[in-house]
Structures are given as C-alpha cells and as structure tokens.
PDB file of N, CA and C in Angstrom:
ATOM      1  N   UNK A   1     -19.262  -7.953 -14.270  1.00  0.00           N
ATOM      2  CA  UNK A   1     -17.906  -7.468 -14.135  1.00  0.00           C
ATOM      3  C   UNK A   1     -17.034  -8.225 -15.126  1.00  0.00           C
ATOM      4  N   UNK A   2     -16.441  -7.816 -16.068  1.00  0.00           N
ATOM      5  CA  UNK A   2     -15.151  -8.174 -17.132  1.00  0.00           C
ATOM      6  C   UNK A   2     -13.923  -8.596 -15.986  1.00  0.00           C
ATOM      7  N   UNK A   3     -13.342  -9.270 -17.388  1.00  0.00           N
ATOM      8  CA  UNK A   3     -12.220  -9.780 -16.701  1.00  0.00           C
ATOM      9  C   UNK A   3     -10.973  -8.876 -15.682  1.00  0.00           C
ATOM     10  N   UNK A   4     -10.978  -7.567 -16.881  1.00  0.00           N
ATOM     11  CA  UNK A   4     -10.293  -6.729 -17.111  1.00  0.00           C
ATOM     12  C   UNK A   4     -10.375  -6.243 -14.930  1.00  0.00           C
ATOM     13  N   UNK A   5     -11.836  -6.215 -14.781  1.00  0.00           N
ATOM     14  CA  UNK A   5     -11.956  -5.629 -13.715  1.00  0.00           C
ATOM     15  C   UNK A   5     -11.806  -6.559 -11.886  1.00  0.00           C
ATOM     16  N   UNK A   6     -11.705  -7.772 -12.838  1.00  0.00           N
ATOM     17  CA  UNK A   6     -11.664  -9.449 -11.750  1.00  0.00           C
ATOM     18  C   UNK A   6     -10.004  -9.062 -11.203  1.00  0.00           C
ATOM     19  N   UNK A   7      -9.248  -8.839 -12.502  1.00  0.00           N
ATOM     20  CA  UNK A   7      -7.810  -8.648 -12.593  1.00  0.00           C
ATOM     21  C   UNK A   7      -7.031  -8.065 -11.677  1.00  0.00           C
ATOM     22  N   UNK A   8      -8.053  -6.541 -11.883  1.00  0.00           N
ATOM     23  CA  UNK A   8      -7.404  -5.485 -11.297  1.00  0.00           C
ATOM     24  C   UNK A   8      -8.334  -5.401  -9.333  1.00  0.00           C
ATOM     25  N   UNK A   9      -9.447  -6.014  -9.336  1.00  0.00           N
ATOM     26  CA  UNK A   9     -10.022  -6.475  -7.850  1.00  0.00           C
ATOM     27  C   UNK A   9      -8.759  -7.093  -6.884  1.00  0.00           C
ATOM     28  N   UNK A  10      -8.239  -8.055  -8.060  1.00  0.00           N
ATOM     29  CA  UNK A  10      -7.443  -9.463  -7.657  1.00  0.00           C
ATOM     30  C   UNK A  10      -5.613  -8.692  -6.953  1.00  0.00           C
ATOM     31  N   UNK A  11      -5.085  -7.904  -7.732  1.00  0.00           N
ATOM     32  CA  UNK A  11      -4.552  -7.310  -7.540  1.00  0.00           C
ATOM     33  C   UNK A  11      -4.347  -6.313  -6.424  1.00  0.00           C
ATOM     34  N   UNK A  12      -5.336  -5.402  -6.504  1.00  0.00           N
ATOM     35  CA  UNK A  12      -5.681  -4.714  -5.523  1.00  0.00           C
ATOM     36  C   UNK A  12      -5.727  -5.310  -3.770  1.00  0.00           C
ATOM     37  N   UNK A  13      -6.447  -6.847  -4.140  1.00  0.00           N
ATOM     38  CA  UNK A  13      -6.856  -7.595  -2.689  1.00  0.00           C
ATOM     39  C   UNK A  13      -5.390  -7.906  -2.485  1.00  0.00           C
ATOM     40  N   UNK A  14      -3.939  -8.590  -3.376  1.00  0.00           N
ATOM     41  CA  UNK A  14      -3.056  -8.994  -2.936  1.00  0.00           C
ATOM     42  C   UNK A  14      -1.751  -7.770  -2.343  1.00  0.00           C
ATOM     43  N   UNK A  15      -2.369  -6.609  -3.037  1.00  0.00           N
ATOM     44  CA  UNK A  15      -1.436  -5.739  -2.749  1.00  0.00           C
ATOM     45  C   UNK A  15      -2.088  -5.136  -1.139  1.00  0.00           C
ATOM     46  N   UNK A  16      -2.960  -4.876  -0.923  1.00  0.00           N
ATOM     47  CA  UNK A  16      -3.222  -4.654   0.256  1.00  0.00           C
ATOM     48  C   UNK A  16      -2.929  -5.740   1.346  1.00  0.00           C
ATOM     49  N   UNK A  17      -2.873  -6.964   0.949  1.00  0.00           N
ATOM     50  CA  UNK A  17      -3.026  -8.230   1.961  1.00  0.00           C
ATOM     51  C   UNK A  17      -1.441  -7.749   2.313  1.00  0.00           C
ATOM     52  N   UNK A  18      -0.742  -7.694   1.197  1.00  0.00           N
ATOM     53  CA  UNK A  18       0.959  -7.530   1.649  1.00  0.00           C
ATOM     54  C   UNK A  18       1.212  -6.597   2.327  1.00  0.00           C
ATOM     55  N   UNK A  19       0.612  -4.655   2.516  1.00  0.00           N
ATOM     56  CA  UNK A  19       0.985  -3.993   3.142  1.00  0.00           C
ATOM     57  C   UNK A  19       0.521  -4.560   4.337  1.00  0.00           C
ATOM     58  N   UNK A  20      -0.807  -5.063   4.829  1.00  0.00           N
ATOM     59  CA  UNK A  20      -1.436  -5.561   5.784  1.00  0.00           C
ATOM     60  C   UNK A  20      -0.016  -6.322   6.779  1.00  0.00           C
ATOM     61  N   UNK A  21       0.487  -7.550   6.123  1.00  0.00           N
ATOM     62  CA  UNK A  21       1.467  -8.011   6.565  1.00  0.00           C
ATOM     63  C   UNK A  21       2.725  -7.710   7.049  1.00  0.00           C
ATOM     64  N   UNK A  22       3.327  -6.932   5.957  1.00  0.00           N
ATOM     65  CA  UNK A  22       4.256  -5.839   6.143  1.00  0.00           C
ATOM     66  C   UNK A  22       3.929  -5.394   7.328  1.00  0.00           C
ATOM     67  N   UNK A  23       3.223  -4.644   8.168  1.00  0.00           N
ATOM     68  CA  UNK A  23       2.992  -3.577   9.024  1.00  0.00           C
ATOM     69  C   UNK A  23       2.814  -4.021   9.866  1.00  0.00           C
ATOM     70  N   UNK A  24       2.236  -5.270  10.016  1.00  0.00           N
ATOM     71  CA  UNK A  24       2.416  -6.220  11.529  1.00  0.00           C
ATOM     72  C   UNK A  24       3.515  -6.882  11.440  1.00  0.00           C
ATOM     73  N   UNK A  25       4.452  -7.091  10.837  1.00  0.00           N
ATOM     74  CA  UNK A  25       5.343  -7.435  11.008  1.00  0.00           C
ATOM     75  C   UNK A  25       6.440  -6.548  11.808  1.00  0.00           C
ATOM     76  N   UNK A  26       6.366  -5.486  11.361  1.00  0.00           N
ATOM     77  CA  UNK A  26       7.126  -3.974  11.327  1.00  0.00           C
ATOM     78  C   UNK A  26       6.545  -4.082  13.003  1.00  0.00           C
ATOM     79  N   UNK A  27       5.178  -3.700  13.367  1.00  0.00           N
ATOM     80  CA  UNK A  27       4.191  -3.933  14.439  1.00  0.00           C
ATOM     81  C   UNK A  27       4.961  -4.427  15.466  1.00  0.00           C
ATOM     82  N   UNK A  28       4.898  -5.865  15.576  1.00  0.00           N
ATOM     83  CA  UNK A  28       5.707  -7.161  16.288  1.00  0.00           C
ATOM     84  C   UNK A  28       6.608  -6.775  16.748  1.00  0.00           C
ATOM     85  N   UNK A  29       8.177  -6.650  16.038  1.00  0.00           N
ATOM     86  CA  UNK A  29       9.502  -6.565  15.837  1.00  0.00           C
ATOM     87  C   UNK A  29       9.409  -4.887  17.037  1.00  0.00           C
ATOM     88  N   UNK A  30       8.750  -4.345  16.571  1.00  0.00           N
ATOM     89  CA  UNK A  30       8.665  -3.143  17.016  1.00  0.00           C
ATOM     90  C   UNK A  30       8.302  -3.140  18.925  1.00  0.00           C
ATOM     91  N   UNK A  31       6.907  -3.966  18.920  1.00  0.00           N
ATOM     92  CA  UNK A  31       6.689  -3.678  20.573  1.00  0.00           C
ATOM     93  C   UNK A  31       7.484  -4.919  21.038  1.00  0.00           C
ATOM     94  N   UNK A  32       8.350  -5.872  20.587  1.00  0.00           N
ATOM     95  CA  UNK A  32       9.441  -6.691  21.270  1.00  0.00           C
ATOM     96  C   UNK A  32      10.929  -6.204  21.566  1.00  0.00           C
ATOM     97  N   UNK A  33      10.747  -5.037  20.633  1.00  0.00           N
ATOM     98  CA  UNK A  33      12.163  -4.374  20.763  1.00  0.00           C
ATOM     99  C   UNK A  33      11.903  -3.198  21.956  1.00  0.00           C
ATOM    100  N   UNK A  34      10.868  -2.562  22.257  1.00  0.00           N
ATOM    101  CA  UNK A  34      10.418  -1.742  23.426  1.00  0.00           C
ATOM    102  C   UNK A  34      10.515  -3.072  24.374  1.00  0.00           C
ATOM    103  N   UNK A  35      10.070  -3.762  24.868  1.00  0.00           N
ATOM    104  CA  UNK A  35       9.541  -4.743  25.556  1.00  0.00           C
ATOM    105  C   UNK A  35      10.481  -5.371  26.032  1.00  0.00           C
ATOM    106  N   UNK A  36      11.416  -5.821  25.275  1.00  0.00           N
ATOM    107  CA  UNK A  36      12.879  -6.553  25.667  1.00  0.00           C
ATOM    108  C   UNK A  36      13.995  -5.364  24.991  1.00  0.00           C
ATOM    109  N   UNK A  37      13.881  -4.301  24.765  1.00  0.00           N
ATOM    110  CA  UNK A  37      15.241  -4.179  24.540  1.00  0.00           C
ATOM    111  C   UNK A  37      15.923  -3.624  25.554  1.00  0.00           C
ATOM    112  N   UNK A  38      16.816  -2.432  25.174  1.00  0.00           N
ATOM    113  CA  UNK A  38      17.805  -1.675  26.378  1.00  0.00           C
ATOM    114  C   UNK A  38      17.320  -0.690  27.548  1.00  0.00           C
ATOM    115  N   UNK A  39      16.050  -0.660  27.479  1.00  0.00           N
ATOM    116  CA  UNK A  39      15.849   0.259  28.699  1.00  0.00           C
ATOM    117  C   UNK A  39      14.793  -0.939  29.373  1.00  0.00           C
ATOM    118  N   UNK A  40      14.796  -1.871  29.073  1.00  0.00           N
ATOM    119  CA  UNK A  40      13.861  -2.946  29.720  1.00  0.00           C
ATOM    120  C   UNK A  40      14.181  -3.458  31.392  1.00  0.00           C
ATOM    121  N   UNK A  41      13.750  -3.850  31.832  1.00  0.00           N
ATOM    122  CA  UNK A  41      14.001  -4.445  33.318  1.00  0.00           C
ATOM    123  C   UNK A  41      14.597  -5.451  32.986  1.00  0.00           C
ATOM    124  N   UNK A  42      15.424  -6.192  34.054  1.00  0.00           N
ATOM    125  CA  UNK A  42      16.013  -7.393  33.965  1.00  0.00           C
ATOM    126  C   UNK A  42      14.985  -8.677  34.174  1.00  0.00           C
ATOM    127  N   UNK A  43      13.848  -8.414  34.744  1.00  0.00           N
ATOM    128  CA  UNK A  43      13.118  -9.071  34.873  1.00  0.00           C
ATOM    129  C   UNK A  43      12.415  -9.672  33.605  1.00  0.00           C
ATOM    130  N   UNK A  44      11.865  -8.429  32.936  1.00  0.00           N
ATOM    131  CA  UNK A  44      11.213  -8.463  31.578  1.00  0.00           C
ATOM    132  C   UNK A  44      12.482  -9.193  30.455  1.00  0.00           C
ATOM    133  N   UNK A  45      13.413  -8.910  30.579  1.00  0.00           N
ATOM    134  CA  UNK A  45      14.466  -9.281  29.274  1.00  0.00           C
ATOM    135  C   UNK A  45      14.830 -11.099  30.135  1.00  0.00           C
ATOM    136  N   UNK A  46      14.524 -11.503  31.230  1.00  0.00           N
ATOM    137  CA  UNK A  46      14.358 -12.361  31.418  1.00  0.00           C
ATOM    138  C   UNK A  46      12.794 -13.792  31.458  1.00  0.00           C
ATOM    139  N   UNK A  47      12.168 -13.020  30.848  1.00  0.00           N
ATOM    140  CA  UNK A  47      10.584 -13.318  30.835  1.00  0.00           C
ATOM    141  C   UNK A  47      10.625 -14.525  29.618  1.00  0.00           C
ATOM    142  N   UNK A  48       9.347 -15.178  29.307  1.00  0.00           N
ATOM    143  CA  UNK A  48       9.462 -16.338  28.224  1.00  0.00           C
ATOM    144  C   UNK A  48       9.433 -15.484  26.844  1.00  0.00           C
ATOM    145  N   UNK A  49       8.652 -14.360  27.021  1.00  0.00           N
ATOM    146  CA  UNK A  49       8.278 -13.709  25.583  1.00  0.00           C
ATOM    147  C   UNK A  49       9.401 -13.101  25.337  1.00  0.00           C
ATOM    148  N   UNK A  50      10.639 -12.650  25.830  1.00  0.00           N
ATOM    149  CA  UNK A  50      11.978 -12.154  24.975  1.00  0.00           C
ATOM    150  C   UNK A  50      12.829 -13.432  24.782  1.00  0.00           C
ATOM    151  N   UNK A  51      12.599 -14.708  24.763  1.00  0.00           N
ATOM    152  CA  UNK A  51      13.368 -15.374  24.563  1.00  0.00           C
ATOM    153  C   UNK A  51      13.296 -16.222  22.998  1.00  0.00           C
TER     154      UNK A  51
END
C-alpha cells in the first residue's frame, strides 16, 4: 500500500471516528432531554442522573 493510500485510510478512520462521536453526543443530550425534561415526573427530574 503507497503512501498516497495510508493518507487517504488515515483520513477516512478520523472522519468516521468524528461522525461516530458527533452522534453519541447528539445520542446523550437527546435521551437526557426525554428523561429529565418537560413531560418528565417530578420524581425523575429529581433523580441523580438529571442533575
């Protein structure tokens, strides 16, 4: 394998690692905002994980 093709491997692995991240991030933010947000129980928006 040429460099040319190490380059574009290398690339490829960092651009996927970032959507990877991106999307659990997005992920997270997402089932904490179901979980604790406005239609939540008082119980749940009082729990350790919404704090």
């Amino acid at each position: 394998m040429g460099k040319k093709h190490l380059l574009i491997s290398g690339a490829v692995a960092v651009l996927c690692a970032g959507i990877l991240v991106l999307f659990t991030d997005i992920e997270v933010r997402t089932v904490h905002w179901f979980n604790c947000g406005p239609w939540s129980s008082s119980g749940e928006k009082a729990s350790q994980a919404c704090r």
